[in-house]
N, C-alpha and C. Protein backbone atom coordinates (compact mmCIF):
# COMPACT_ATOMS: atom_id res chain seq x y z
N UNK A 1 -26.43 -26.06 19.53
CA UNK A 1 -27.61 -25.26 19.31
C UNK A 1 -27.20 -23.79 19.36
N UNK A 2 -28.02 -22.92 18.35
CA UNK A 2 -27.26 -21.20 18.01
C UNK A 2 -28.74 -20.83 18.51
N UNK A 3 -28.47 -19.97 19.48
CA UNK A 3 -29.60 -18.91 19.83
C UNK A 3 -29.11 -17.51 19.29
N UNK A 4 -30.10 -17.29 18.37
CA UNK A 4 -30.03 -15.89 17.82
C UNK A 4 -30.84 -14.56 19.12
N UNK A 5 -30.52 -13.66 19.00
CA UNK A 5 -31.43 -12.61 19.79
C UNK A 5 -33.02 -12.04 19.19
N UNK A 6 -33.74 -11.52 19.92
CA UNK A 6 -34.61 -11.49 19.21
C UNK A 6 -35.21 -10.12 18.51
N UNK A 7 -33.86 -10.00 18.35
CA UNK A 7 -33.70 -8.30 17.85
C UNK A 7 -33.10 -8.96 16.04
N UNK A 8 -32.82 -10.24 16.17
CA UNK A 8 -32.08 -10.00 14.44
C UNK A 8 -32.64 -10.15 13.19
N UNK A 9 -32.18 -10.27 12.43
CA UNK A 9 -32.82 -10.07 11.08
C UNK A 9 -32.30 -11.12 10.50
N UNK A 10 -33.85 -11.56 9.56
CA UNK A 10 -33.35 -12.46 8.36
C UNK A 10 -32.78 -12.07 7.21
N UNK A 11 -31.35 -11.84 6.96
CA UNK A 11 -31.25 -11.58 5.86
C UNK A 11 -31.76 -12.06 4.76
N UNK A 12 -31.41 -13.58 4.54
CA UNK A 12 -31.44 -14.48 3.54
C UNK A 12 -32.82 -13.94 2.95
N UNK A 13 -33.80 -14.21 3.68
CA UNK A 13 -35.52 -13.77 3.39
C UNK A 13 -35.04 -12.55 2.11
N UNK A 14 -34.98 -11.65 2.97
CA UNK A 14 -34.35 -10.25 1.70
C UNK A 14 -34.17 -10.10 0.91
N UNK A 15 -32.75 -11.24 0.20
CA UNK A 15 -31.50 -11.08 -0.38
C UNK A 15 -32.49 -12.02 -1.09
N UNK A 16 -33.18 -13.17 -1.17
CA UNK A 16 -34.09 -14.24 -2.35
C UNK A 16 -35.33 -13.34 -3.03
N UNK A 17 -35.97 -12.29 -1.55
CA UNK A 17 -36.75 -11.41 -2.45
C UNK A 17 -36.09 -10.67 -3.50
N UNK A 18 -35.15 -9.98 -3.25
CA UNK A 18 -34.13 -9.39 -4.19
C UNK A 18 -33.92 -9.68 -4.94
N UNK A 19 -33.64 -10.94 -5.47
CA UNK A 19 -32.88 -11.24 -6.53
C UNK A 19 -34.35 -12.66 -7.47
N UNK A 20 -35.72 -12.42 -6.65
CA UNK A 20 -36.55 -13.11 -7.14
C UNK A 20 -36.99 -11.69 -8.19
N UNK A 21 -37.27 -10.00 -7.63
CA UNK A 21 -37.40 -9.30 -8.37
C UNK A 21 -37.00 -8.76 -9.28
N UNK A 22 -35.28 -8.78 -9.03
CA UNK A 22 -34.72 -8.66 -10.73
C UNK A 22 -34.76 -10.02 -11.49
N UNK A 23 -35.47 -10.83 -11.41
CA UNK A 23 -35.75 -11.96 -12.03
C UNK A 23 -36.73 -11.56 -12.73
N UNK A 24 -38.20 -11.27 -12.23
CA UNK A 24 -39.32 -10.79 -13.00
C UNK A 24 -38.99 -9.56 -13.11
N UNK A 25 -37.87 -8.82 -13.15
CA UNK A 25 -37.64 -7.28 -13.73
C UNK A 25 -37.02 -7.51 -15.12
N UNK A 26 -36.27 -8.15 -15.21
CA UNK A 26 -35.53 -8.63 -16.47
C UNK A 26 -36.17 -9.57 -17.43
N UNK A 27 -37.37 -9.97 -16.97
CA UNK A 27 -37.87 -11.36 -17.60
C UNK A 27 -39.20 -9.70 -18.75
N UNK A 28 -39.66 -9.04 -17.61
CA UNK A 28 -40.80 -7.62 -18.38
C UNK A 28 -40.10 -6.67 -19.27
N UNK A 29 -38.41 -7.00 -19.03
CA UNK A 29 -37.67 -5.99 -19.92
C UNK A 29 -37.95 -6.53 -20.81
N UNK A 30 -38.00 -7.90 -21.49
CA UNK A 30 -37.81 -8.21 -22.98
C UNK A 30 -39.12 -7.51 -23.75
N UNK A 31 -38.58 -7.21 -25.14
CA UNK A 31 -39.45 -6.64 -25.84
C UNK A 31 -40.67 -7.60 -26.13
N UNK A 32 -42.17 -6.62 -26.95
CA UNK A 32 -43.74 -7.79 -26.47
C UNK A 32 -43.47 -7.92 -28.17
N UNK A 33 -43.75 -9.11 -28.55
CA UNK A 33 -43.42 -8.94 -30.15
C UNK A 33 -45.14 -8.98 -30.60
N UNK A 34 -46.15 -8.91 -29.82
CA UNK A 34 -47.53 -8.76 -30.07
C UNK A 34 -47.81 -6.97 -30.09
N UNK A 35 -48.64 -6.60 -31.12
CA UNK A 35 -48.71 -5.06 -30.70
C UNK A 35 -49.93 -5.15 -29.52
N UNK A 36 -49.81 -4.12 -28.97
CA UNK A 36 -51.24 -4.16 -28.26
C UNK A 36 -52.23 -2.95 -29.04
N UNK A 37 -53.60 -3.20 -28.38
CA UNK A 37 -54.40 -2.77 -28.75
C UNK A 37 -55.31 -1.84 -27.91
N UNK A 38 -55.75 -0.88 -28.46
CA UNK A 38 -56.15 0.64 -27.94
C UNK A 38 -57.01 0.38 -27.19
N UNK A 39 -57.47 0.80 -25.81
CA UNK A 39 -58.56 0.74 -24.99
C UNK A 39 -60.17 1.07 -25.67
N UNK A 40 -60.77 0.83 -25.99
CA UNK A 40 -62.13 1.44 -25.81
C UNK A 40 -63.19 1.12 -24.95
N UNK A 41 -64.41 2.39 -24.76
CA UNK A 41 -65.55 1.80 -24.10
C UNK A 41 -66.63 2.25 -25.33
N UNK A 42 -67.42 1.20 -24.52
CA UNK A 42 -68.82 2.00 -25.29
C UNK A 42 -70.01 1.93 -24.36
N UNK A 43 -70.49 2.70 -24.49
CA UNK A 43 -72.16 3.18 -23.70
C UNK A 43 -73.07 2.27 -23.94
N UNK A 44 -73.71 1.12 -22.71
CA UNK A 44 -74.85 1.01 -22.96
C UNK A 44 -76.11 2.08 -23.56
N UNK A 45 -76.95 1.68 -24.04
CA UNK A 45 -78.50 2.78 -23.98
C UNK A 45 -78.57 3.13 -22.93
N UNK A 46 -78.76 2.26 -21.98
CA UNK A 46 -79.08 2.46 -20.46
C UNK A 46 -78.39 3.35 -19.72
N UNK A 47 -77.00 3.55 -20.05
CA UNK A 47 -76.18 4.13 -19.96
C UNK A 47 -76.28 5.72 -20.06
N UNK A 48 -76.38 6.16 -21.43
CA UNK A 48 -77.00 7.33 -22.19
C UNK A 48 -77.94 7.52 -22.02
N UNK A 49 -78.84 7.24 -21.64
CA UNK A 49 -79.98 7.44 -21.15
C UNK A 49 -79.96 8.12 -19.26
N UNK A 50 -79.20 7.23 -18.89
CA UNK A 50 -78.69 7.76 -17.55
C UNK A 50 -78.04 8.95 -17.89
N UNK A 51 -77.26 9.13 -18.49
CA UNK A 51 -76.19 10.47 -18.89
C UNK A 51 -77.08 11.83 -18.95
N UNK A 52 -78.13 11.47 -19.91
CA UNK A 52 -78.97 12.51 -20.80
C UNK A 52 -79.95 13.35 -19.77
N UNK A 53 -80.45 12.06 -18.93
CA UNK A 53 -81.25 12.57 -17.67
C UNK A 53 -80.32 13.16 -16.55
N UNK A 54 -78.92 13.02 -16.19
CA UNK A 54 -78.09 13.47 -15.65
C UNK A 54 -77.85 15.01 -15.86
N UNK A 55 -77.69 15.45 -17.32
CA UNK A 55 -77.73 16.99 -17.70
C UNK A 55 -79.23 17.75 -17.49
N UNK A 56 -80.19 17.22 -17.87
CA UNK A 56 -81.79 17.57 -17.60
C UNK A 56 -81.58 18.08 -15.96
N UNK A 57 -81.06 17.15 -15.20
CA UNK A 57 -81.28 17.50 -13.81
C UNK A 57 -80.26 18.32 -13.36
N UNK A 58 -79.37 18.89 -14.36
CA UNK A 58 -78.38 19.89 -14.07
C UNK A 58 -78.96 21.22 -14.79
N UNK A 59 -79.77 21.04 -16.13
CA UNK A 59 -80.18 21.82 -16.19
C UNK A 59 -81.69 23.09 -15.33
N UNK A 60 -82.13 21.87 -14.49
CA UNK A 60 -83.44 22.85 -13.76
C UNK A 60 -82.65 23.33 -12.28
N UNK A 61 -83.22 24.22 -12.41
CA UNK A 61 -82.40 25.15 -11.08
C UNK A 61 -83.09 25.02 -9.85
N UNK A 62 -82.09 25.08 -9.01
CA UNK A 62 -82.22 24.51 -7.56
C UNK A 62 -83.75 25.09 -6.75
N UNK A 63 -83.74 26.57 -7.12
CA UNK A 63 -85.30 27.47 -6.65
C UNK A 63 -85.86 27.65 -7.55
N UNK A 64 -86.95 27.79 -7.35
CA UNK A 64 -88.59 27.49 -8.63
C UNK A 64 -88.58 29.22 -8.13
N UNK A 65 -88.47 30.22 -9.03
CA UNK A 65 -88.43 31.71 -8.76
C UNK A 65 -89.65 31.41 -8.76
N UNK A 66 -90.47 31.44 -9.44
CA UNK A 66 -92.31 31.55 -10.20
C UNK A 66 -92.63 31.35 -8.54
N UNK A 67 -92.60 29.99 -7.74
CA UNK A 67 -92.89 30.01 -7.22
C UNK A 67 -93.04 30.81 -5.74
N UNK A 68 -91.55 30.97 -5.60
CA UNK A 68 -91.34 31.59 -4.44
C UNK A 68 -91.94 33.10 -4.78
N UNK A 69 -91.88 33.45 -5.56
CA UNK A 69 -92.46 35.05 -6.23
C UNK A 69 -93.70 34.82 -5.82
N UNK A 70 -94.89 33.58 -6.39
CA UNK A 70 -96.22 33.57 -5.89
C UNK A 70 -96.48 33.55 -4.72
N UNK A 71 -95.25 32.81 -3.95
CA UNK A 71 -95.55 32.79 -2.11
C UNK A 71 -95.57 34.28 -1.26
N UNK A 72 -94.50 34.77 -2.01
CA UNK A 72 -94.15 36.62 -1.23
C UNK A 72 -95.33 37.28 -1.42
N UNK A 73 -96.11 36.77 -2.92
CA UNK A 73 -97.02 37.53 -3.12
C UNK A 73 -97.89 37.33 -1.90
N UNK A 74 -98.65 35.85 -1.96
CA UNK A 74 -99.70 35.68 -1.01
C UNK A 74 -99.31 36.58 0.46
N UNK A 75 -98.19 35.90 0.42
CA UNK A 75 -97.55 36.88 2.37
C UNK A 75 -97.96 37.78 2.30
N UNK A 76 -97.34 38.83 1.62
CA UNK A 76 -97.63 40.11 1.96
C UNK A 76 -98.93 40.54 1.29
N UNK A 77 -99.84 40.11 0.88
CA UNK A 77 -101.13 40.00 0.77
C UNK A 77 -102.10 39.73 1.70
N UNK A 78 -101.02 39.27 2.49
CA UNK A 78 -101.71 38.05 3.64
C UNK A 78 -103.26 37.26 3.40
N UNK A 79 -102.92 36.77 1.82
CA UNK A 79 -103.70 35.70 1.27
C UNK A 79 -103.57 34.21 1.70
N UNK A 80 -101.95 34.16 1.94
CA UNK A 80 -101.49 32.80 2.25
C UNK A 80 -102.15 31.99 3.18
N UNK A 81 -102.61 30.77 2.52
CA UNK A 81 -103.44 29.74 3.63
C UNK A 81 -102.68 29.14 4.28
N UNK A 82 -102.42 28.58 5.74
CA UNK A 82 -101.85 27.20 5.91
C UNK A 82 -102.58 26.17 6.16
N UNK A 83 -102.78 24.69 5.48
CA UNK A 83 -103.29 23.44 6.11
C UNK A 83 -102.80 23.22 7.44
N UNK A 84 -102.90 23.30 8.34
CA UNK A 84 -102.81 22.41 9.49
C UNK A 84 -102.74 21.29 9.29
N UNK A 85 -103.77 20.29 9.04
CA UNK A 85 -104.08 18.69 8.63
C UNK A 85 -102.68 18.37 8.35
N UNK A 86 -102.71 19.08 6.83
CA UNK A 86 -101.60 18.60 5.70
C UNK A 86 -100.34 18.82 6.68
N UNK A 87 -99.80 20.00 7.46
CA UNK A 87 -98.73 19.93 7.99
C UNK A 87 -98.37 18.76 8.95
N UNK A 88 -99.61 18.76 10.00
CA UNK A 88 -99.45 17.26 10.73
C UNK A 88 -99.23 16.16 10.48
N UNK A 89 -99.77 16.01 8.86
CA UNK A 89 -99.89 14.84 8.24
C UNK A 89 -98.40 14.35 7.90
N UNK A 90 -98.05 15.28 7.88
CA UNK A 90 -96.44 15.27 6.82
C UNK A 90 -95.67 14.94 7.86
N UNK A 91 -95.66 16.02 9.13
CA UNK A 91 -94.77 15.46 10.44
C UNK A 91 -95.17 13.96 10.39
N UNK A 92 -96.28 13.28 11.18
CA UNK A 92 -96.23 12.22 11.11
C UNK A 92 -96.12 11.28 10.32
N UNK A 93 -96.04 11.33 9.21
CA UNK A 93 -95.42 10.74 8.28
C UNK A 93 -93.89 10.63 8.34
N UNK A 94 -92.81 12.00 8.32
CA UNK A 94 -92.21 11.88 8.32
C UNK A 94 -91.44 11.31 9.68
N UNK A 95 -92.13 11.21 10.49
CA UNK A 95 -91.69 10.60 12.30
C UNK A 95 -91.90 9.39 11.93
N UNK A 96 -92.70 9.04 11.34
CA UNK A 96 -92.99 7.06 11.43
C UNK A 96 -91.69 6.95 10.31
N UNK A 97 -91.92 7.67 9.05
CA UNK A 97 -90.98 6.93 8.16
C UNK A 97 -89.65 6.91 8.78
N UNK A 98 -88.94 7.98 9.38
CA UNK A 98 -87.16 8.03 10.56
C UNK A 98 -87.29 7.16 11.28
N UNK A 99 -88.52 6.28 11.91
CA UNK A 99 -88.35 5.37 12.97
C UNK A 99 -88.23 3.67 12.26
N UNK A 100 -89.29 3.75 10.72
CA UNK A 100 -88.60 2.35 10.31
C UNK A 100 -87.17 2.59 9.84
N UNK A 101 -86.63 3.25 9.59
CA UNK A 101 -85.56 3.80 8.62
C UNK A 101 -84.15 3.07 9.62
């Protein structure tokens, strides 16, 4: 009986991977006598349609000027209303909706 240590190495393992890969290295060298053929895609509608609405939403800009211009106005008019209701409403709304979430 051969007790090896348990520090050694399998060569053999190695040396079959080795020589299993220039096996399938030499086997992909041979020339493909089929031509191949060019990749394409094509766009669903659904697709383009997604795309088209993708630029739309690149085209509107992040701040509504009109608006914020009408808000400065009211401020410093000190026209500006606030709902109360509506603000509470919205907190609690938005507190119940974070708690099913």
């Amino acid at each position: 009986m051969e007790i090896t240590p348990k520090d050694s190495v399998n060569i053999e393992a190695y040396v079959n991977q080795v020589q299993d890969k220039d096996k399938v290295d030499a086997t992909s060298e041979q020339p493909e006598k089929q031509q191949t053929k060019a990749d394409t895609v094509v766009l669903s509608d659904t697709a383009k349609k997604v795309q088209e609405a993708q630029k739309q939403l690149k085209a509107i800009p992040d701040v509504r000027e009109d608006k914020v211009a009408q808000l400065k106005e009211q401020i410093e008019n000190k026209t500006y209303e606030i709902d109360e209701e509506k603000i509470a409403g919205k907190m609690l709304e938005d507190a119940l909706f974070n708690d099913l979430a």
